[in-house]
C-alpha atoms as a PDB file:
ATOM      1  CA  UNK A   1      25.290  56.474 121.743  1.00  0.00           C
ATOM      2  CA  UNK A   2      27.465  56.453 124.419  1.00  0.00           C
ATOM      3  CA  UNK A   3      29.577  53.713 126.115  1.00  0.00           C
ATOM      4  CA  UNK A   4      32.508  50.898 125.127  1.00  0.00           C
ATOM      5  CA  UNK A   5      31.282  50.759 121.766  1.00  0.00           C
ATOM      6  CA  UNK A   6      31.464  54.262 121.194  1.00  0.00           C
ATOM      7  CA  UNK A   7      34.910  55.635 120.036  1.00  0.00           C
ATOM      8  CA  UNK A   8      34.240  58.844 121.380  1.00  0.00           C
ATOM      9  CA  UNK A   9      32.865  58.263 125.038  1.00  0.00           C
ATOM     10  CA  UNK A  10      35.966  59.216 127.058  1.00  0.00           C
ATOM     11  CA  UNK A  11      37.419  61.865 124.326  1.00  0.00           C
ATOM     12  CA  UNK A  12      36.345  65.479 125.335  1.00  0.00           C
ATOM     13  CA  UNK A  13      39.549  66.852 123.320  1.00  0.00           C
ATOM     14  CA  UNK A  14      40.950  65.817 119.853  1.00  0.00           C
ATOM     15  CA  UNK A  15      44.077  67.020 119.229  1.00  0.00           C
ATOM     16  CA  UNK A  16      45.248  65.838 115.457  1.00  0.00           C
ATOM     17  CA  UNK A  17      48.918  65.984 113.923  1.00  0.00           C
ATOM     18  CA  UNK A  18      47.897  67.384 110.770  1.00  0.00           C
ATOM     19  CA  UNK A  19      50.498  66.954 108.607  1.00  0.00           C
ATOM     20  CA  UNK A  20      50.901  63.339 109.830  1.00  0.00           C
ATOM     21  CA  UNK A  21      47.429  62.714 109.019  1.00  0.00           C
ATOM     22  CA  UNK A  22      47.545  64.272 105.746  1.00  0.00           C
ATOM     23  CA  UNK A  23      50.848  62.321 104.158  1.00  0.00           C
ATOM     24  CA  UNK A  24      48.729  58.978 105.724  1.00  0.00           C
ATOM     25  CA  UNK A  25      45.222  59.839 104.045  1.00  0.00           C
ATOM     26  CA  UNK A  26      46.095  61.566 100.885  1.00  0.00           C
ATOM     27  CA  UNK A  27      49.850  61.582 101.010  1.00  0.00           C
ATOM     28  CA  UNK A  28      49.775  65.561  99.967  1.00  0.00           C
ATOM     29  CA  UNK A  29      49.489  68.460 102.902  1.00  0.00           C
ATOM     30  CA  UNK A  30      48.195  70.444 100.312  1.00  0.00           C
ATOM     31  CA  UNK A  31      45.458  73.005 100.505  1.00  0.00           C
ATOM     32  CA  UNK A  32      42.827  70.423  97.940  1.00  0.00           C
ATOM     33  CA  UNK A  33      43.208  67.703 100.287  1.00  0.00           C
ATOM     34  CA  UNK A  34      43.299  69.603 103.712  1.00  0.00           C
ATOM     35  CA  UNK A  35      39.751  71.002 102.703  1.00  0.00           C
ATOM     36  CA  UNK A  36      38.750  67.217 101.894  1.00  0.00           C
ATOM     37  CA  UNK A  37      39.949  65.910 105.289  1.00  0.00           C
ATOM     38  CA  UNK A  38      38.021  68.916 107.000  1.00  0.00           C
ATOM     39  CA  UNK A  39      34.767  68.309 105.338  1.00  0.00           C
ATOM     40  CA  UNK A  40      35.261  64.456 107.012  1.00  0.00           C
ATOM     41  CA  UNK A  41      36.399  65.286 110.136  1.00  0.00           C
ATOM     42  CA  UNK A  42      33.581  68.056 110.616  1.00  0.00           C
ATOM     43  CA  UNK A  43      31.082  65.302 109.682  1.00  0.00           C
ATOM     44  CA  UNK A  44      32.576  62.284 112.156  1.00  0.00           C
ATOM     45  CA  UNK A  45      33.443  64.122 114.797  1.00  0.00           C
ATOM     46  CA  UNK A  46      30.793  64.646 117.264  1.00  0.00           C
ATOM     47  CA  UNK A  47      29.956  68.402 118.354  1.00  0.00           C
ATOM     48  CA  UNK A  48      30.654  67.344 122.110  1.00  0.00           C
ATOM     49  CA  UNK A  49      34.251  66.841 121.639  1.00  0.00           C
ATOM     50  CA  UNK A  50      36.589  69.787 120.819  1.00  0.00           C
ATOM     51  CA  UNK A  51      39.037  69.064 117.979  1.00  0.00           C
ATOM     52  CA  UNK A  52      41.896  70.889 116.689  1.00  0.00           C
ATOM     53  CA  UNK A  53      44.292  69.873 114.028  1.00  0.00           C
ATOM     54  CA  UNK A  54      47.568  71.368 114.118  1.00  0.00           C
ATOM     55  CA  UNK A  55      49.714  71.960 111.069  1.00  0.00           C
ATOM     56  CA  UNK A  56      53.500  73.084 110.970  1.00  0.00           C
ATOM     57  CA  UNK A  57      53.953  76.455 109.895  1.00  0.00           C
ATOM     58  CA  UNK A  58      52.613  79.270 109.722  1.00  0.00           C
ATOM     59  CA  UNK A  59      49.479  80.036 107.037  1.00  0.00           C
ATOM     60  CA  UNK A  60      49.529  81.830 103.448  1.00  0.00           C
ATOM     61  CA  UNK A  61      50.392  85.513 103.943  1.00  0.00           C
ATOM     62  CA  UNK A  62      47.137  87.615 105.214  1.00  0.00           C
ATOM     63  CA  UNK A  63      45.202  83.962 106.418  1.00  0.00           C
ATOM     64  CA  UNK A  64      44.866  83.841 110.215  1.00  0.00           C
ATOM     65  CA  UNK A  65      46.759  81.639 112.239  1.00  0.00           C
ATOM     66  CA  UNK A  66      43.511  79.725 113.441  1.00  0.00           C
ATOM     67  CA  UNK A  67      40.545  78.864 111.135  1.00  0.00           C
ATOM     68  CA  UNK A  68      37.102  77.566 112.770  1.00  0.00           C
ATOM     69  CA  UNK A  69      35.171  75.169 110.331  1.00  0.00           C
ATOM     70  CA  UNK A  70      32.447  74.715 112.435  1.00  0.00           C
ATOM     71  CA  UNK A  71      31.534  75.330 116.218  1.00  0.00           C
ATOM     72  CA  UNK A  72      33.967  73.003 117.775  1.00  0.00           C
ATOM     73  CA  UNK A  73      36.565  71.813 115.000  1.00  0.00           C
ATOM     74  CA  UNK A  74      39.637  74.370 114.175  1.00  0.00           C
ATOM     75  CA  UNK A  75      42.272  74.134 111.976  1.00  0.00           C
ATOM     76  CA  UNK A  76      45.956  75.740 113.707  1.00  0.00           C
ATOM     77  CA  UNK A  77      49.186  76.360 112.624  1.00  0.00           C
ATOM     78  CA  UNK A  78      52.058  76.366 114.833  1.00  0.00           C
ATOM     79  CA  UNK A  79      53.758  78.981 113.009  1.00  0.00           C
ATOM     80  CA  UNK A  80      57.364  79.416 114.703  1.00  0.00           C
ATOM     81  CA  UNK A  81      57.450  76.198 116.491  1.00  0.00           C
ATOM     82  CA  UNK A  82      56.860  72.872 115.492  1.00  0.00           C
ATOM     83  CA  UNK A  83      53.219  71.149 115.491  1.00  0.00           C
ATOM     84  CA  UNK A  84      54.772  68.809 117.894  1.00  0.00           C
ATOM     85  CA  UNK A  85      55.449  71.705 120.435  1.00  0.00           C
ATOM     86  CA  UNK A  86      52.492  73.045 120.294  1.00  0.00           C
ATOM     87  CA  UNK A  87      50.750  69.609 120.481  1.00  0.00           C
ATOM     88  CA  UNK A  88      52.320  68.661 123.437  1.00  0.00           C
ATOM     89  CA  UNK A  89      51.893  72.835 125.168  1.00  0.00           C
ATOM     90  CA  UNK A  90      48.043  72.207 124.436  1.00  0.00           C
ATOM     91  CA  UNK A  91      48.174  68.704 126.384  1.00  0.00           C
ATOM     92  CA  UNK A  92      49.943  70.723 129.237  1.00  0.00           C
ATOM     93  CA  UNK A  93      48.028  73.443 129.032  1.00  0.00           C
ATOM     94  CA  UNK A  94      44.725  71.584 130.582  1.00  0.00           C
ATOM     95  CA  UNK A  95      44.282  71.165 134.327  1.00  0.00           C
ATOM     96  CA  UNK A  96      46.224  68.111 134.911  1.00  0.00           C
ATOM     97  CA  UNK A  97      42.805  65.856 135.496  1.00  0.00           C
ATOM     98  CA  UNK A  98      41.533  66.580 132.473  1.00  0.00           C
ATOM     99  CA  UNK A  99      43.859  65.529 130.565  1.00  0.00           C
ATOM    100  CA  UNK A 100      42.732  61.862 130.695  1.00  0.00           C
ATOM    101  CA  UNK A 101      40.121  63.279 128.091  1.00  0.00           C
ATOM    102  CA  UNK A 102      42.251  64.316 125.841  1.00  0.00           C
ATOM    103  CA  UNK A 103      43.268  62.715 122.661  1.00  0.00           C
ATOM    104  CA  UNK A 104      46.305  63.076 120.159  1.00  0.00           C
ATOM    105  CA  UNK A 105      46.378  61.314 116.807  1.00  0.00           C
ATOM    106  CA  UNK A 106      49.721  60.863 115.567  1.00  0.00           C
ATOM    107  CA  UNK A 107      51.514  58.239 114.453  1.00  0.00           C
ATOM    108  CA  UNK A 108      54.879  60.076 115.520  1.00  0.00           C
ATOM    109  CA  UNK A 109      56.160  57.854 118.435  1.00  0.00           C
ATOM    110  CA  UNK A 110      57.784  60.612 120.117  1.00  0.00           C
ATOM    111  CA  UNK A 111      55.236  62.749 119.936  1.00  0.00           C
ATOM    112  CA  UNK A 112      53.026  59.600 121.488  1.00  0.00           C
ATOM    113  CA  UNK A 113      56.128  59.348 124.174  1.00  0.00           C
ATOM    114  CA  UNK A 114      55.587  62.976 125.093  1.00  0.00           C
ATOM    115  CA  UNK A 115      51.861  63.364 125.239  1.00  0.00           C
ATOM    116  CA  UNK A 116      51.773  60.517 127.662  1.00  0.00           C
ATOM    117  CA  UNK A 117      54.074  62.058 129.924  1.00  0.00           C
ATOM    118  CA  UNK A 118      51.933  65.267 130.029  1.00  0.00           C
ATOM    119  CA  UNK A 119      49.110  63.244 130.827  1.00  0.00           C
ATOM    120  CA  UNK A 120      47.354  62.848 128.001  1.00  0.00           C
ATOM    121  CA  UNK A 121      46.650  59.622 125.512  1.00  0.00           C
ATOM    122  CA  UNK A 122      46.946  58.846 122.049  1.00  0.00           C
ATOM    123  CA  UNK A 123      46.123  57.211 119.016  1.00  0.00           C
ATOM    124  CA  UNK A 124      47.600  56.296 115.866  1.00  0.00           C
ATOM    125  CA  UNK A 125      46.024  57.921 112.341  1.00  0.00           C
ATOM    126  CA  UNK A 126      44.517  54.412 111.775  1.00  0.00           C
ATOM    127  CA  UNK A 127      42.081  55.243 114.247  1.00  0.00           C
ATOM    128  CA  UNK A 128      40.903  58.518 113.152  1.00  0.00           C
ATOM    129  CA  UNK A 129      41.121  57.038 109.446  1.00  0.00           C
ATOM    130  CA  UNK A 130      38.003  54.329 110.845  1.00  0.00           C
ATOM    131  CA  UNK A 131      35.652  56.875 112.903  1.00  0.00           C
ATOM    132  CA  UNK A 132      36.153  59.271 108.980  1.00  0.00           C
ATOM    133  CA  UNK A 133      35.371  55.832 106.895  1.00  0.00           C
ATOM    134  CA  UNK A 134      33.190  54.178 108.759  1.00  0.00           C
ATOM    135  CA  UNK A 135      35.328  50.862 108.937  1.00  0.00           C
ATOM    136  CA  UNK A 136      36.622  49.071 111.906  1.00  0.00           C
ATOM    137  CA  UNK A 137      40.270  50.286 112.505  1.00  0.00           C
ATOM    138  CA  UNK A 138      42.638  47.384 112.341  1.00  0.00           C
ATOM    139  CA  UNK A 139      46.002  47.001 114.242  1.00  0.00           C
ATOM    140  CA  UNK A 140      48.296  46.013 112.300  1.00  0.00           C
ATOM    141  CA  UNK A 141      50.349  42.813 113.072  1.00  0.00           C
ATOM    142  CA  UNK A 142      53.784  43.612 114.625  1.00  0.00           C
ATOM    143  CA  UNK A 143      56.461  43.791 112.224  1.00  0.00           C
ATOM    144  CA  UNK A 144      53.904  44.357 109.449  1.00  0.00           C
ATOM    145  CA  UNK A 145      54.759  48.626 108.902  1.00  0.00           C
ATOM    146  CA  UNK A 146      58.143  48.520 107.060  1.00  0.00           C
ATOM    147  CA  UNK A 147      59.738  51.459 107.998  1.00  0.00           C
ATOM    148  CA  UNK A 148      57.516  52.427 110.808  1.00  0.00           C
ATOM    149  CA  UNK A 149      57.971  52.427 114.381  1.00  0.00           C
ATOM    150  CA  UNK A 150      59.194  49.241 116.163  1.00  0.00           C
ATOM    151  CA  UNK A 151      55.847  48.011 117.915  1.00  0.00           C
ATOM    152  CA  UNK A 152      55.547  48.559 121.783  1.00  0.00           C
ATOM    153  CA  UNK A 153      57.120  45.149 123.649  1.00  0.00           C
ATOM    154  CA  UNK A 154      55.677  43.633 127.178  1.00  0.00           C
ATOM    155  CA  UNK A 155      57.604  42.419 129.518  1.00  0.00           C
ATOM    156  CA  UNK A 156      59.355  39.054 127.974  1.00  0.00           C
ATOM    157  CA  UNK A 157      60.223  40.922 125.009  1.00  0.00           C
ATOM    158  CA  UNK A 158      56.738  39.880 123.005  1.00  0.00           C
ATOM    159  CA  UNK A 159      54.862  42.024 120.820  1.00  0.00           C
ATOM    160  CA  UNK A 160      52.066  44.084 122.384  1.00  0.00           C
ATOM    161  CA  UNK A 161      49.013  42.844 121.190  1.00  0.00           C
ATOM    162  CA  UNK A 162      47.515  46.927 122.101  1.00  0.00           C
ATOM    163  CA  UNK A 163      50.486  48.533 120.038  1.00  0.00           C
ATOM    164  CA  UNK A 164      48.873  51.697 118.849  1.00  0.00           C
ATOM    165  CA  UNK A 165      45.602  51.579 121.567  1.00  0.00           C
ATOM    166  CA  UNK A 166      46.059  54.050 124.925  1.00  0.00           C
ATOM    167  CA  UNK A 167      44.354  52.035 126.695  1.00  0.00           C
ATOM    168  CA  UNK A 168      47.000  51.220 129.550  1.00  0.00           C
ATOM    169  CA  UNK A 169      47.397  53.205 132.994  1.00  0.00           C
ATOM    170  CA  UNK A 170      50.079  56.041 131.934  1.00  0.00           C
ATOM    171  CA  UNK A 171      53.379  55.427 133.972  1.00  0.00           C
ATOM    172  CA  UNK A 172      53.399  55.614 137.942  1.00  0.00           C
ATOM    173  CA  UNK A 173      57.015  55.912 140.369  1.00  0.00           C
ATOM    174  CA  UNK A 174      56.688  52.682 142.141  1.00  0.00           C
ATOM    175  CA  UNK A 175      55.287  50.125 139.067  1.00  0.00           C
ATOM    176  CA  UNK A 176      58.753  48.622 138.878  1.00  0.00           C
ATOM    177  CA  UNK A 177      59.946  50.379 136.430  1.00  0.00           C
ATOM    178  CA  UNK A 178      63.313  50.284 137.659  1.00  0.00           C
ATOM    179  CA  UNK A 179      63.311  47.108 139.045  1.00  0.00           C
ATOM    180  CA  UNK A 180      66.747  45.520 137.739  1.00  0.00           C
ATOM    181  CA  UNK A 181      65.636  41.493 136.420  1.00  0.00           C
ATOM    182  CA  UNK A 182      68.852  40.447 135.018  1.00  0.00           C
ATOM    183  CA  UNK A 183      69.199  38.154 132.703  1.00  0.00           C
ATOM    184  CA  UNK A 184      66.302  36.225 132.036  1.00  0.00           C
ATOM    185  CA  UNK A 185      68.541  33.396 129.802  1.00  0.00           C
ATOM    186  CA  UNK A 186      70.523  32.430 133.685  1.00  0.00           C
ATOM    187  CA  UNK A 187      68.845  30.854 136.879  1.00  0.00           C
ATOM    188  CA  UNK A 188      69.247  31.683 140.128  1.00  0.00           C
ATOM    189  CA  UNK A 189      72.731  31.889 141.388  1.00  0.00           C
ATOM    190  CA  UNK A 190      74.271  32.684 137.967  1.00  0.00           C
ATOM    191  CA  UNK A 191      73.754  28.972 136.538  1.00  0.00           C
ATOM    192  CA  UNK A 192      72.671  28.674 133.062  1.00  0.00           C
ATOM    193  CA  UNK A 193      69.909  25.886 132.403  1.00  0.00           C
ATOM    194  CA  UNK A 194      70.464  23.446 130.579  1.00  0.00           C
END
């Protein structure tokens, strides 16, 4: 199946924050649950797209630092940097227009800040947690995480109904994003209404 309805249709690379998906599914980055979450992933993801989760650190001594499961699905550790780096170095290290195809599940909102400026688009572990379960993945309402990131804010300072979804056009110079407003509380010519 391919199309709108299909989670997968514009994803020819998944790149997954490991340990971030780990502590959300099973709460443990141990070795017992990592083999669980492969076994899924192997099984939902479809052989046309190329996923690699990325764990910090480096393996047990002797293991190498990249494992294949199965043609197309490996299992990396970032060993001296952080999985972050490296996340964001295999984003960059695509030709620039294909990185519209390439996917990064993290809940990290710097990490989601970064990979969008290299190009590439994200999604939060909620989503990857849906295509492994089956179930329709669920935004949460704004507020709802305590402790989480603050949700994403349009222009007026309401919630963003997309907050976690890629969906929008990555920044361009010349959107208006530096266009000064002032302040929205005062009419023209400084008067305050009312």
């Amino acid at each position: 199946m391919s199309g709108p309805a299909d989670p997968w249709h514009d994803v020819s690379v998944l790149l997954v924050d490991g340990n971030n998906l780990l502590h959300a599914v099973a709460g443990d980055p141990g070795p017992g649950p990592l083999r669980g979450l492969l076994a899924r992933l192997a099984a939902a993801v479809p052989r046309t797209v190329d996923a690699t989760v990325v764990l910090d650190g480096t393996p047990d001594p002797g293991a190498p630092a990249r494992t294949r499961i199965r043609a197309g699905l490996l299992v990396r550790h970032a060993g001296r940097i952080d999985a972050d780096a490296l996340l964001v170095q295999m984003v960059e290290a695509r030709p620039f227009l294909e990185r519209a195809g390439v996917m990064v599940v993290t809940n990290d909102a710097a990490l989601q800040g970064q990979v969008r400026r290299a190009g590439g688009r994200c999604r939060p572990v909620g989503w990857l947690e849906a295509q492994l379960t089956g179930r329709a993945h669920v935004v949460a309402a704004p507020g709802a995480s305590i402790g989480g990131p603050r949700p994403p804010r349009r222009e007026g300072g309401r919630p963003d109904d997309r907050a976690g979804d890629d969906e929008r056009r990555p920044w361009q110079p010349g959107r208006g994003a530096t266009r000064k407003r002032g302040n929205p509380r005062r009419g023209r010519g400084g008067q305050n209404p009312g």
